[in-house]
Protein backbone atom coordinates (compact mmCIF):
# COMPACT_ATOMS: atom_id res chain seq x y z
CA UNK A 1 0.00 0.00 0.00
CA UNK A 2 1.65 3.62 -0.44
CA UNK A 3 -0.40 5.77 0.98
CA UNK A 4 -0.03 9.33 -0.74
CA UNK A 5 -1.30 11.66 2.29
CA UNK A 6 1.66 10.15 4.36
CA UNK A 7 5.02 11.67 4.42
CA UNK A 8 6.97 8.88 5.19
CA UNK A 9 4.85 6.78 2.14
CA UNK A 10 8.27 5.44 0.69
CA UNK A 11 9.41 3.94 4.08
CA UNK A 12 6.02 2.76 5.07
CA UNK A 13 5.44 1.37 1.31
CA UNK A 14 9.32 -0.36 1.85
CA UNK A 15 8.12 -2.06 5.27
CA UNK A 16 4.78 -3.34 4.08
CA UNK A 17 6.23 -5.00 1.03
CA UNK A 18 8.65 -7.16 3.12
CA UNK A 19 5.67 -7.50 5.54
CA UNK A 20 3.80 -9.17 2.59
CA UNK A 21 6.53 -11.67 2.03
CA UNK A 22 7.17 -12.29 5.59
CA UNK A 23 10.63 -10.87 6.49
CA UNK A 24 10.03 -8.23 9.05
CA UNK A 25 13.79 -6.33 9.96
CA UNK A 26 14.43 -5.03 13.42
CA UNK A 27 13.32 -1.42 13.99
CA UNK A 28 10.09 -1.95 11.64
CA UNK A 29 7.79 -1.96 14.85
CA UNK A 30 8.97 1.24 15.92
CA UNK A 31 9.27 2.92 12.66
CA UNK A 32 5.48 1.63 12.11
CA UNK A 33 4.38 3.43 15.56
CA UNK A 34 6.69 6.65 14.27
CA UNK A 35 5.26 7.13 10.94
CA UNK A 36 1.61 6.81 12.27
CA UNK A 37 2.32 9.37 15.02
CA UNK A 38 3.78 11.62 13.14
CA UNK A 39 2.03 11.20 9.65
CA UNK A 40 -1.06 11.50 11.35
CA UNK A 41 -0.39 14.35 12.76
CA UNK A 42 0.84 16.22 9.84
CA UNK A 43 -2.52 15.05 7.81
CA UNK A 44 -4.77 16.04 11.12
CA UNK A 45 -2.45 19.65 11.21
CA UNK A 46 -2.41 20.17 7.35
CA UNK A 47 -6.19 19.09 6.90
CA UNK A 48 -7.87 22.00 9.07
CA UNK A 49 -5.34 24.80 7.53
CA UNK A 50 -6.31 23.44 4.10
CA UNK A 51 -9.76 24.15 5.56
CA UNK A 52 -10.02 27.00 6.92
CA UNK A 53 -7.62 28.49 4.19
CA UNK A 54 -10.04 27.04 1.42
CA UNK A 55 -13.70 27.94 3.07
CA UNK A 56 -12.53 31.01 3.89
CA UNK A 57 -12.05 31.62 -0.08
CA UNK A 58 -15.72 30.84 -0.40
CA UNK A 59 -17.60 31.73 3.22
CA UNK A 60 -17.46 35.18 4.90
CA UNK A 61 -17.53 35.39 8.45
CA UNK A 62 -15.70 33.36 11.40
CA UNK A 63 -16.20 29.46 11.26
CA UNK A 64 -16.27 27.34 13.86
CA UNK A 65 -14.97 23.42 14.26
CA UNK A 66 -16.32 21.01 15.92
CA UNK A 67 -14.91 17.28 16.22
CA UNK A 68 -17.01 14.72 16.22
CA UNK A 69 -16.71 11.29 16.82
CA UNK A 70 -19.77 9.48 15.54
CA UNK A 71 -22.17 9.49 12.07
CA UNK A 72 -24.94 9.99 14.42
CA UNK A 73 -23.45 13.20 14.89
CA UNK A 74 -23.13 14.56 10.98
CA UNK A 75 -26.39 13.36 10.34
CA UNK A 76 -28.06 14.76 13.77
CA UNK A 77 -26.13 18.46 12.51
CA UNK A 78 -27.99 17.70 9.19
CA UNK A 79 -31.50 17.32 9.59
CA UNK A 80 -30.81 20.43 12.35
CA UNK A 81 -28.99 22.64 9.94
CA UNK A 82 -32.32 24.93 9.31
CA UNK A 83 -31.03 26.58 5.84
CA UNK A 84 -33.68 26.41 3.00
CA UNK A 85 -33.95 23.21 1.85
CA UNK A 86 -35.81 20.87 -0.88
CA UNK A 87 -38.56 18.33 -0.64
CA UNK A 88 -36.02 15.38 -1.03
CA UNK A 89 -33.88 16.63 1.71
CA UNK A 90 -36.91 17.24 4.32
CA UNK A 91 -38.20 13.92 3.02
CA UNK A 92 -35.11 12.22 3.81
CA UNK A 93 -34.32 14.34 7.35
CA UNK A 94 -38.14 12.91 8.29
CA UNK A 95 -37.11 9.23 7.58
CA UNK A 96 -34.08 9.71 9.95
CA UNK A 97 -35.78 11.60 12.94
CA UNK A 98 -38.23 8.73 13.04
CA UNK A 99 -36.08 6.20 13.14
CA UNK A 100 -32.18 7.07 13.35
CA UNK A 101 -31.02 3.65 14.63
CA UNK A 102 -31.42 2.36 11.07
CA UNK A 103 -28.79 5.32 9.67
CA UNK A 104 -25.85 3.14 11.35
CA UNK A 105 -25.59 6.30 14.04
CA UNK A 106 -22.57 3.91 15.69
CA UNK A 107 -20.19 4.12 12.79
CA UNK A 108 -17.27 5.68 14.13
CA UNK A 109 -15.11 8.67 12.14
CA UNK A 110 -12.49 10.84 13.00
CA UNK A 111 -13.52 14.34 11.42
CA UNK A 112 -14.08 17.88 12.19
CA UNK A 113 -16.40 19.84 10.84
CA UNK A 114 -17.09 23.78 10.21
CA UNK A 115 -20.19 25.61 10.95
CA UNK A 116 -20.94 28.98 10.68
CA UNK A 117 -22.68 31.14 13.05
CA UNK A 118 -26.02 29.53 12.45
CA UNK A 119 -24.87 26.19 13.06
CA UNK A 120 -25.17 25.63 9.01
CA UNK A 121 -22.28 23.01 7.94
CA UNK A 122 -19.81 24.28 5.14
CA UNK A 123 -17.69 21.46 5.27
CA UNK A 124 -15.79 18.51 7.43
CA UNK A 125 -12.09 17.24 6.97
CA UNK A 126 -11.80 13.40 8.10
CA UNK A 127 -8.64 10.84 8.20
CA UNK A 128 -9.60 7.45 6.93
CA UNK A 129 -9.76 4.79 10.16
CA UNK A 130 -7.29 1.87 9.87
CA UNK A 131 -9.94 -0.59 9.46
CA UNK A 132 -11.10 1.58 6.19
CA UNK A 133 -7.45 2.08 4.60
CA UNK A 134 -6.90 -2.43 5.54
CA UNK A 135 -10.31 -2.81 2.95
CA UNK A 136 -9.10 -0.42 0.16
CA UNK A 137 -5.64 -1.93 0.40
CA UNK A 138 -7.58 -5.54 0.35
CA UNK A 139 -9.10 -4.31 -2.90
CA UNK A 140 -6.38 -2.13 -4.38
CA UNK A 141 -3.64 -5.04 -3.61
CA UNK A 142 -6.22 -7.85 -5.03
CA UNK A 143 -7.03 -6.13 -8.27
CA UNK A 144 -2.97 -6.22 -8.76
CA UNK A 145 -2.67 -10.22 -7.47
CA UNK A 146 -5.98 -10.76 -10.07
CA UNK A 147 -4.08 -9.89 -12.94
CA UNK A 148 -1.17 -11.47 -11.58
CA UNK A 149 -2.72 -14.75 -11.36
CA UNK A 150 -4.54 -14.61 -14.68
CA UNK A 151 -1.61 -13.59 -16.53
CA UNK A 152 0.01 -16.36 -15.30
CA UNK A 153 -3.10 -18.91 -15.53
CA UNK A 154 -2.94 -17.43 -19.35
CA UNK A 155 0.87 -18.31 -19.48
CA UNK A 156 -0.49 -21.61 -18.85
CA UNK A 157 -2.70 -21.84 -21.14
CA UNK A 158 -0.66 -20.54 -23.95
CA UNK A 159 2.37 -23.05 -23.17
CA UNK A 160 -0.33 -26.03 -23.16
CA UNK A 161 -2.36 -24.68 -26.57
CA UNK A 162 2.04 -24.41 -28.45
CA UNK A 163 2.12 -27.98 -27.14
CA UNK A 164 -0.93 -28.91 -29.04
CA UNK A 165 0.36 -26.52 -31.97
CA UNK A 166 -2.94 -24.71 -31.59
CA UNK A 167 -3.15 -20.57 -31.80
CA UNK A 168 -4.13 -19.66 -28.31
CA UNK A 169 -7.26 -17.92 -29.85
CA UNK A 170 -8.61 -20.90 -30.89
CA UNK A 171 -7.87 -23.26 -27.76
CA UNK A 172 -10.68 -23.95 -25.23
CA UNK A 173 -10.46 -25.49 -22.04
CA UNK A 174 -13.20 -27.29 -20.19
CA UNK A 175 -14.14 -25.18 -17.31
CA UNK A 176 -12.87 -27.63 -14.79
CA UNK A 177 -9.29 -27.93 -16.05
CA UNK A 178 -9.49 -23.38 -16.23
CA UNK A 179 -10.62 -23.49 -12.65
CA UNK A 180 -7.58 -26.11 -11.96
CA UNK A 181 -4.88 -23.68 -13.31
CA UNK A 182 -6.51 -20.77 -11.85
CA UNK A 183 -5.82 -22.53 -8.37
CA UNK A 184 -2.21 -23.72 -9.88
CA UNK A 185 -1.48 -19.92 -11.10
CA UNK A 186 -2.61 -18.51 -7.43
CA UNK A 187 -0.35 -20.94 -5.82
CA UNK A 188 2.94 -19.66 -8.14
CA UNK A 189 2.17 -15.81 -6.82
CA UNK A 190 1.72 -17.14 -3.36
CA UNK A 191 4.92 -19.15 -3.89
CA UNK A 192 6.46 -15.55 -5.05
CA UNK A 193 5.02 -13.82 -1.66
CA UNK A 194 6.79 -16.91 0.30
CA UNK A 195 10.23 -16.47 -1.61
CA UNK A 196 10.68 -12.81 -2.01
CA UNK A 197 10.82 -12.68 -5.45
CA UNK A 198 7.73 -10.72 -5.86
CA UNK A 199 7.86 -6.82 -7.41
CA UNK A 200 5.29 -4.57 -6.21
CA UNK A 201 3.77 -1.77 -8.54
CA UNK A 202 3.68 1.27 -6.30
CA UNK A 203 0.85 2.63 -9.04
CA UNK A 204 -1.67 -0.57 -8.44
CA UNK A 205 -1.33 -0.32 -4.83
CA UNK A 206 -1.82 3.55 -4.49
CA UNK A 207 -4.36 5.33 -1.69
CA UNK A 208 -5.09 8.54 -2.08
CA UNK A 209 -8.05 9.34 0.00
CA UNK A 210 -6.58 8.88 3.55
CA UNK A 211 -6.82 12.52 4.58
CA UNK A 212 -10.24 13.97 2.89
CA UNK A 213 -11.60 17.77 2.94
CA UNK A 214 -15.19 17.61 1.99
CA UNK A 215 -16.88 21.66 0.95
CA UNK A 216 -20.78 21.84 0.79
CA UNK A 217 -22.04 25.18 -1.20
CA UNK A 218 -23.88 26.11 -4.05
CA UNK A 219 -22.83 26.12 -7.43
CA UNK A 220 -21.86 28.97 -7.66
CA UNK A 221 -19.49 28.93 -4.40
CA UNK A 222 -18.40 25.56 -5.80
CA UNK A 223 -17.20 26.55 -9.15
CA UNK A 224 -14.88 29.16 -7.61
CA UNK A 225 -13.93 27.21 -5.31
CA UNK A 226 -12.44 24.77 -8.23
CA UNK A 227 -11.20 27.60 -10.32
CA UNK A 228 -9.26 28.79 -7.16
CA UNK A 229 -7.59 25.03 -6.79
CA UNK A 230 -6.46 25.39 -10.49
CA UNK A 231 -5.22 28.59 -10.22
CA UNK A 232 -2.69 28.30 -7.07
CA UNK A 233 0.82 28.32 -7.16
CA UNK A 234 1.29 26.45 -4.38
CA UNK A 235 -1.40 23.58 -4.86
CA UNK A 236 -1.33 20.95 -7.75
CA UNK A 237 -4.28 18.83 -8.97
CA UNK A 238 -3.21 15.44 -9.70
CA UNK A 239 -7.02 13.98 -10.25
CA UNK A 240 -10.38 15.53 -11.09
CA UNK A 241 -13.61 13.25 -11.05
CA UNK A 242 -17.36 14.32 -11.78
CA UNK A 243 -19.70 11.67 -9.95
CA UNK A 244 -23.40 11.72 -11.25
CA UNK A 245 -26.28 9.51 -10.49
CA UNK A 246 -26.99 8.30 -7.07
CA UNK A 247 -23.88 10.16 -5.98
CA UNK A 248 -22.96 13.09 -6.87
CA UNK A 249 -19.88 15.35 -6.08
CA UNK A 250 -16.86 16.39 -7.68
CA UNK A 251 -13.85 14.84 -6.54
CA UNK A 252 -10.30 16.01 -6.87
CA UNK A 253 -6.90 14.91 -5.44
CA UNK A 254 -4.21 17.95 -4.76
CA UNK A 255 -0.95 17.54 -3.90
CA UNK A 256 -0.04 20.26 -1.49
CA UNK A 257 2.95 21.19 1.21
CA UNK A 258 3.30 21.67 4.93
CA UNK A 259 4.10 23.63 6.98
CA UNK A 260 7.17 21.97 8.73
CA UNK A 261 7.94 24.36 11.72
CA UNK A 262 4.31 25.51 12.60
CA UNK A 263 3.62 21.78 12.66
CA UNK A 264 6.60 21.22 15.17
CA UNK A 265 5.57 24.35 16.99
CA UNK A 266 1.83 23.15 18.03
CA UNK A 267 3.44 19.64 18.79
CA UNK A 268 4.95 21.21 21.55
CA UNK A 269 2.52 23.84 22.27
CA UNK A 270 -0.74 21.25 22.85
CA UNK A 271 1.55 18.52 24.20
CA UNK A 272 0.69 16.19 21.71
CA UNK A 273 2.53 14.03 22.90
CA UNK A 274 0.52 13.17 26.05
CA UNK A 275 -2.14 11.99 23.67
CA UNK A 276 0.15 8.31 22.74
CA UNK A 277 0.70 6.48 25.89
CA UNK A 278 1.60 2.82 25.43
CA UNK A 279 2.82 2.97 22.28
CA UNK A 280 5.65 1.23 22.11
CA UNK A 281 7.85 4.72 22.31
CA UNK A 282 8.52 6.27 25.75
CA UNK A 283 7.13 9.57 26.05
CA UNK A 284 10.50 10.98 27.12
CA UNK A 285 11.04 10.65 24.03
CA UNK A 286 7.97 11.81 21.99
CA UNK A 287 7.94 14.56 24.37
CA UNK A 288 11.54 16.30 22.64
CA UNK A 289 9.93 17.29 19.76
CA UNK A 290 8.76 16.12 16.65
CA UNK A 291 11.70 16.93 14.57
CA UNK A 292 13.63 13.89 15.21
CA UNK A 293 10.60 11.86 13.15
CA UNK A 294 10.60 14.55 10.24
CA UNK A 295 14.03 12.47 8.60
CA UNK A 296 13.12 11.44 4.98
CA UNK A 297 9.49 13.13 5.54
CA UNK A 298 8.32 14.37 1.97
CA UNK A 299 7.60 17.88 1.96
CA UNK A 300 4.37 17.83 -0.08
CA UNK A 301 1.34 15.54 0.69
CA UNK A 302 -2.17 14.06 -1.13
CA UNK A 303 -5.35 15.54 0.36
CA UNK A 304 -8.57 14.53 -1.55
CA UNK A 305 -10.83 17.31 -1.61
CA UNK A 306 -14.62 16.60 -2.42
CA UNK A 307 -17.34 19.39 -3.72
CA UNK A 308 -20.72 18.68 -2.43
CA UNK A 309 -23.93 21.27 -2.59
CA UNK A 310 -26.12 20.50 0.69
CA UNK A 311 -28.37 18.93 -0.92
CA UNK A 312 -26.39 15.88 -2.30
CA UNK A 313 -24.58 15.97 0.86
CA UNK A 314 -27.77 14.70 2.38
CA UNK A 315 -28.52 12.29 -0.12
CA UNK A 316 -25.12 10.71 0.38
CA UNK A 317 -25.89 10.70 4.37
CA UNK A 318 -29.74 9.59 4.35
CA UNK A 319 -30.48 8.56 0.88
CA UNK A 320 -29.79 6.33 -1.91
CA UNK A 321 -26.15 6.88 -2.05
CA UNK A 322 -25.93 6.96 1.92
CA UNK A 323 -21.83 6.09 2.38
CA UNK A 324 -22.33 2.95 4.70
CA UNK A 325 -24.22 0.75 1.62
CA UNK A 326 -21.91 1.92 -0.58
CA UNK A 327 -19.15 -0.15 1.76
CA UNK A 328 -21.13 -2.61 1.83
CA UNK A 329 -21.58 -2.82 -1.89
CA UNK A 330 -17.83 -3.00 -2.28
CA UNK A 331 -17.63 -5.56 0.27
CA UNK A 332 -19.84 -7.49 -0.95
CA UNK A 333 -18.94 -7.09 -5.10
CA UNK A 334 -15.53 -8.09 -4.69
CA UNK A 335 -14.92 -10.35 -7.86
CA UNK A 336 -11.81 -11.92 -6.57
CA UNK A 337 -12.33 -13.78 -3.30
CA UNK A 338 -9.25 -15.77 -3.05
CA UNK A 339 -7.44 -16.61 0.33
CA UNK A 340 -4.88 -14.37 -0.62
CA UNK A 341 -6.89 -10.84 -0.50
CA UNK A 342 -8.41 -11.61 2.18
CA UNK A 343 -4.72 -12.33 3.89
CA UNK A 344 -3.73 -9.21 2.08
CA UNK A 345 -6.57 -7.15 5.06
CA UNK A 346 -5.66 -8.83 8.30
CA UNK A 347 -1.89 -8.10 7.49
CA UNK A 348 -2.45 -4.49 6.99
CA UNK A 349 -4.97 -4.07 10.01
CA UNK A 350 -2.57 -6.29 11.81
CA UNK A 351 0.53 -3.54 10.80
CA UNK A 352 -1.50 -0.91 12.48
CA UNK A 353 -2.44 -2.31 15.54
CA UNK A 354 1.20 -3.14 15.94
CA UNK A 355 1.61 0.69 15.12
CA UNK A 356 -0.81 1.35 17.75
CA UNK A 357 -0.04 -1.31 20.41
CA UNK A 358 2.68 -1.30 23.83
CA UNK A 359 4.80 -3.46 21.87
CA UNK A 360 8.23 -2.23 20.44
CA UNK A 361 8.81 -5.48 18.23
CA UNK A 362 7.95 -8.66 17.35
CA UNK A 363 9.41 -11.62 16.19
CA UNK A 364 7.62 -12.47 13.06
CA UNK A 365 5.00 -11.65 10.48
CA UNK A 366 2.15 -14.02 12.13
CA UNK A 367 -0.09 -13.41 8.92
CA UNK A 368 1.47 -15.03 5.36
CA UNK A 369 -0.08 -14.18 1.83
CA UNK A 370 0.07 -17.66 1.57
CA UNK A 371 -1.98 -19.57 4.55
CA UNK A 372 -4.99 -19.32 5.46
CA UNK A 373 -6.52 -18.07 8.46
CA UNK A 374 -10.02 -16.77 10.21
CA UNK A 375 -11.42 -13.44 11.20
CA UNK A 376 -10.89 -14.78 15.09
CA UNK A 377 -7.26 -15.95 13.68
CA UNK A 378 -6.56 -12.20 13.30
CA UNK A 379 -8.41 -10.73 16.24
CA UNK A 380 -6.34 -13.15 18.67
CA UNK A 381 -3.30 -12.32 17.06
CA UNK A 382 -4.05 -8.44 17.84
CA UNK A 383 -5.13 -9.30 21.44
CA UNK A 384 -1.66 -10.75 21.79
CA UNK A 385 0.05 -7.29 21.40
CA UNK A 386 -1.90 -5.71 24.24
CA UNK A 387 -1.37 -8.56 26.39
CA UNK A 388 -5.10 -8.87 26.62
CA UNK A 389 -6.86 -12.60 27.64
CA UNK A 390 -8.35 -14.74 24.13
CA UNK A 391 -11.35 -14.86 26.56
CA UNK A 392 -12.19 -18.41 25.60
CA UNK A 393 -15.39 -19.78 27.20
CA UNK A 394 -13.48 -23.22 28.40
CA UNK A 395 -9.66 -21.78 29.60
């Protein structure tokens, strides 16, 4: 995975890629818990400047943030934002004040939003949970292994059609024998995980949504908005997408820098360090500053920034498009379900709950591309770095 709003992406990209072939080095755990203290922080630091710099392009007046924790509270500042509104959106606002359990009110997310001084949302900057960035790697890294297997289960194919002396075009094979090399040609690229001979395409395995600014206006406010993006010297679109139908937004991708020394400066000034206890790095040391974790940092990161009118924000929050069926949809679509995806998710969620976790190393990989293992396989394993008991029912 190479996550593009990190700025250690190289060095986490380096570590996962041995991860996936088993060969963890010593120092990994505690560059893991480095990068995601100190990445995080620089996304969390650079995401509400980008904000307040951009909405304060399109909105006059003081905003004011507001972190929240929960969907339950987006939607609740929704249906109470009181600006003029259409059918649809009082239509939908009615469905969720009569029965808000069924909008998934639980689902946790780590944003903060701007209001102004009637409460009225102009927009929200979130950083993607772990869980979230484990299933887009599952899919992102799966979609690579796919074509890796079936270029190899074609390979097959091809060699067994020259020994026939028949053009590959023109060979068939029974549907038993294709679903035989299919399992023989997933075994090879598991055998390449096992032996390190692998070659990962930084391109296929890219994430560029991690850190997310999402604007809500009109149109109007919108379109300048954009034209502003295009037009500054510091700021670089790398993507532009137009999303119609059930959801609709624009989204863009912009590579933009930070602010090095204002980001070291309210390290120290808000005691961030206070907030990481246990994790695996003493806070003696977290507590001297953040410049010691700034080596090979990239001075320019990938924010995703997403145009919205009010109107379609609700409709992606309470209606057809609302986000939580959407990731369900892509859970449930995936076209490749081999054992080796799935493997592909429990090693990245297990990589940041070691980034997370008391420990400062371990002694192996316990997840390979190639086995096979169980949801309650990888939530045992993660129990293990907290020291925490399996709580069997018969110990």
């Amino acid at each position: 995975m190479y996550i593009t709003s990190f700025v250690h992406r190289e060095k986490l990209f380096s570590i996962a890629e041995r991860w996936f072939c088993g060969r963890p080095e010593p120092g990994d755990v505690r560059a893991i818990t480095g990068i995601l203290i100190c990445d995080v922080f620089i996304i969390r630091e650079t995401l509400e400047a980008l904000s307040e710099r951009l909405l304060g392009t399109v909105y006059r007046g003081p905003l004011r943030r507001e972190q929240i924790r929960f969907k339950g509270e987006l939607r609740d500042l929704l249906c109470n934002d009181g600006r003029a509104s259409t059918e649809r959106v009082e239509e939908l606002c009615s469905r969720y004040r009569r029965n808000p359990d069924y909008y998934y009110r639980e689902t946790p997310i780590n944003a903060s939003v701007f209001l102004d001084a009637e409460r009225h949302m102009l927009g929200a900057c979130r950083i993607k949970r772990p869980k979230r960035i484990a299933e887009k790697a599952n899919r992102r890294i799966a979609d690579w292994i796919f074509g890796n297997v079936t270029g190899r289960a074609r390979l097959m194919a091809l060699e067994r059609a020259e020994k026939l002396g028949i053009p590959l075009e023109e060979f068939v094979t029974p549907a038993g024998e294709m679903a035989e090399e299919f399992v023989h040609a997933e075994e090879f690229i598991a055998g390449s995980f096992r032996d390190g001979s692998i070659r990962f395409d930084r391109n296929a395995m890219m994430i560029q949504d991690v850190g997310a600014l999402k604007v809500v206006g009109d149109t109007a406010a919108l379109e300048r908005l954009k034209d502003l993006l295009h037009q500054a010297p510091d700021i670089r679109i790398v993507e532009q997408e137009h999303f119609s139908g059930n959801f609709r937004a624009t989204n863009l991708v912009i590579e933009v820098p930070w602010d090095a020394k204002q980001i070291c400066r309210r390290y120290r000034q808000d005691r961030v360090w206070e907030r990481y206890p246990n994790r695996g790095i003493p806070a003696e040391e977290l507590s001297r500053g953040l410049e010691p974790f700034l080596e090979g940092a990239d001075p320019r990161i990938n924010i995703e920034v997403i145009l919205t009118t009010f109107p379609d924000l609700v409709e992606s929050e309470l209606g057809s498009s609302i986000h939580e069926e959407r990731i369900v949809s892509q859970r449930d679509n995936k076209f490749y379900r081999g054992y080796i995806p799935m493997n592909v998710e429990f090693l990245v969620e297990f990589l940041f709950a070691v980034g997370f976790s008391p420990v400062d190393h371990i002694d192996e990989v316990p997840i390979k591309i190639w086995g096979r293992y169980l949801p309650e396989t990888l939530g045992s394993y993660i129990r293990k770095l907290y020291a925490l008991p399996t709580h069997d029912l018969f110990g």
